[in-house]
Protein backbone atom coordinates (compact mmCIF):
# COMPACT_ATOMS: atom_id res chain seq x y z
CA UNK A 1 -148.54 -52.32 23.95
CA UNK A 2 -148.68 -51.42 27.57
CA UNK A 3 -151.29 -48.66 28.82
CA UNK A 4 -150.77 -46.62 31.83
CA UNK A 5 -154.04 -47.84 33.65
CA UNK A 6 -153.45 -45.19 36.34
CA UNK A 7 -153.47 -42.44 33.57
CA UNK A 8 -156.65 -43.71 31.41
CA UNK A 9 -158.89 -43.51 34.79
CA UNK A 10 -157.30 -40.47 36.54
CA UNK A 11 -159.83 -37.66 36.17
CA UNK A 12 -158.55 -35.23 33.76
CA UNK A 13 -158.81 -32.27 36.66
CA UNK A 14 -156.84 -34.45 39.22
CA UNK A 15 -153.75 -34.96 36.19
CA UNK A 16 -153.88 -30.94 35.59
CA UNK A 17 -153.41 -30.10 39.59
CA UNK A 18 -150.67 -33.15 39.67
CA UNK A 19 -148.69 -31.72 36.45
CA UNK A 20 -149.32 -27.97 37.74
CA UNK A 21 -147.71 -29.18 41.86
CA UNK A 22 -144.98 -30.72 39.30
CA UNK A 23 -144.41 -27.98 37.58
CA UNK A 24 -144.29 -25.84 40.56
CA UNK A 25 -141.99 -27.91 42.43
CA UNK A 26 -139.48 -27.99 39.51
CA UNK A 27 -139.83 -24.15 39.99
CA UNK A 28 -139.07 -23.84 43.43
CA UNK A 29 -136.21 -26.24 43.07
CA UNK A 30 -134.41 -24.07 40.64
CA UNK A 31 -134.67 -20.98 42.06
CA UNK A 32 -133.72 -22.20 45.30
CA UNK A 33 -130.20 -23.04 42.54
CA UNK A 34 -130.00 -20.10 41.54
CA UNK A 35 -130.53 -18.17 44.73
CA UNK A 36 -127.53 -20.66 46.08
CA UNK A 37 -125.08 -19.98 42.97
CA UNK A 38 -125.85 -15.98 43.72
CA UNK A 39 -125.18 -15.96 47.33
CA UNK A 40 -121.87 -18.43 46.62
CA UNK A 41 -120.50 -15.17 43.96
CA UNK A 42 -121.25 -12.06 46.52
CA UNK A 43 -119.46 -14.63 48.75
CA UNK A 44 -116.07 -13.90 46.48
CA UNK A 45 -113.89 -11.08 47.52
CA UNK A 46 -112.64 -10.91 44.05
CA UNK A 47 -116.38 -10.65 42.48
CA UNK A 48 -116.91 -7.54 44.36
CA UNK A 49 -113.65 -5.83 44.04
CA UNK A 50 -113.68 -6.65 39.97
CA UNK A 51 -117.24 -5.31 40.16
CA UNK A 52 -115.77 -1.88 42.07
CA UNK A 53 -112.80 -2.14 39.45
CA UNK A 54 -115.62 -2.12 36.97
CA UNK A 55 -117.64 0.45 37.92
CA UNK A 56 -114.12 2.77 38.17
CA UNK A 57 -113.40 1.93 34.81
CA UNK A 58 -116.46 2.21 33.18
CA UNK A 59 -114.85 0.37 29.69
CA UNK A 60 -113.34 -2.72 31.07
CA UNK A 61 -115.40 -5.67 31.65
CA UNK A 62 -115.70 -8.22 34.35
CA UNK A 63 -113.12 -10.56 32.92
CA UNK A 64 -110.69 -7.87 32.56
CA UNK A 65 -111.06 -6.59 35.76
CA UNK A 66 -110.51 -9.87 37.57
CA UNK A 67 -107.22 -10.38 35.23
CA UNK A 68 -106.18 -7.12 36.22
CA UNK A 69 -106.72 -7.97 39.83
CA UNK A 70 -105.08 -10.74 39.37
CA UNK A 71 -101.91 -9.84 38.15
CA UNK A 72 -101.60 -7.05 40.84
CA UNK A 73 -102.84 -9.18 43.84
CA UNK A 74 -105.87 -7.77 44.48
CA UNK A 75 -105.10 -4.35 45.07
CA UNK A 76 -108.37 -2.51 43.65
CA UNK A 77 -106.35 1.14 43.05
CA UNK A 78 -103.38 -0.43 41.52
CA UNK A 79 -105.73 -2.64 38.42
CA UNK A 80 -107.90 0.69 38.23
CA UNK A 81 -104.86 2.81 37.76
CA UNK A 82 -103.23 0.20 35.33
CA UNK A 83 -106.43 -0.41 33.38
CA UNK A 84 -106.57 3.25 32.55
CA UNK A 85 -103.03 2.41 30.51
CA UNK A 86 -103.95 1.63 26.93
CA UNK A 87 -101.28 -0.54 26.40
CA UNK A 88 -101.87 -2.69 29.59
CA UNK A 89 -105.13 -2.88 28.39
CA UNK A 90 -104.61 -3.88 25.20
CA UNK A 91 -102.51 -6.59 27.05
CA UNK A 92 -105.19 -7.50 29.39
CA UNK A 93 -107.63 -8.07 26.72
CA UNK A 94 -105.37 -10.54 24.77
CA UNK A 95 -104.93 -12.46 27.65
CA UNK A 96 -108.99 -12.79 28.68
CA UNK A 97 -109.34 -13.77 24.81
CA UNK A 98 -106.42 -16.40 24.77
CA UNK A 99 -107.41 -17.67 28.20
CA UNK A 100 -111.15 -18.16 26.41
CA UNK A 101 -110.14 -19.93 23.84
CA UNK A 102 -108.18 -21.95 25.67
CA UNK A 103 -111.24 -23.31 27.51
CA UNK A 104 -113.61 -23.33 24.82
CA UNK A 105 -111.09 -24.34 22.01
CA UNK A 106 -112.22 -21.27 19.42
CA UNK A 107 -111.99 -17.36 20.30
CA UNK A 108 -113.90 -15.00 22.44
CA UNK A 109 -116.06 -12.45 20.03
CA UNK A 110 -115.79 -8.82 21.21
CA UNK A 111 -119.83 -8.78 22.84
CA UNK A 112 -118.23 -11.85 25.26
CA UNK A 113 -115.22 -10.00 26.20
């Protein structure tokens, strides 16, 4: 059996500040992540024009809204106007749930959608 020597004479103060600067580091690493994943999606034009989309149509969610935008090549008025179209919405929301289950292999659930 091999015994960390380091570890059996460290004072037990001296481990808590080491594991706490860990701990801390680990912290700062993520968010500094996360702050570069955010800044990378307000970076999108099509984040921010689904998000406009969204907040037009107050009942269609993200992934609809980029479909939409999609299929009418990014003109915002166009998807908003389209999206307020049952039928193309019914439409749209068959596609977001095929496309999902595409790339997961089973089907969307309604909260997802």
């Amino acid at each position: 059996m091999v015994f960390d020597t380091e570890c059996m004479l460290t004072d037990p103060v001296s481990m808590t500040e080491r594991y706490e600067r860990q701990r801390e580091e680990s912290r700062r690493q993520r968010h500094v992540h996360i702050d570069k994943r955010f800044d990378k999606l307000e970076e999108k034009e099509t984040v921010g024009a689904a998000c406009r989309v969204c907040e037009a149509a107050i009942h269609v969610s993200e992934r609809e809204a980029m479909t939409a935008l999609d299929e009418n090549g990014g003109d915002e008025a166009k998807a908003i106007e389209d999206l307020m179209d049952y039928e193309y919405l019914q439409r749209i929301r068959k596609k977001v749930c095929e496309g999902a289950k595409v790339e997961t292999g089973k089907p969307i659930s309604p909260k997802d959608r």
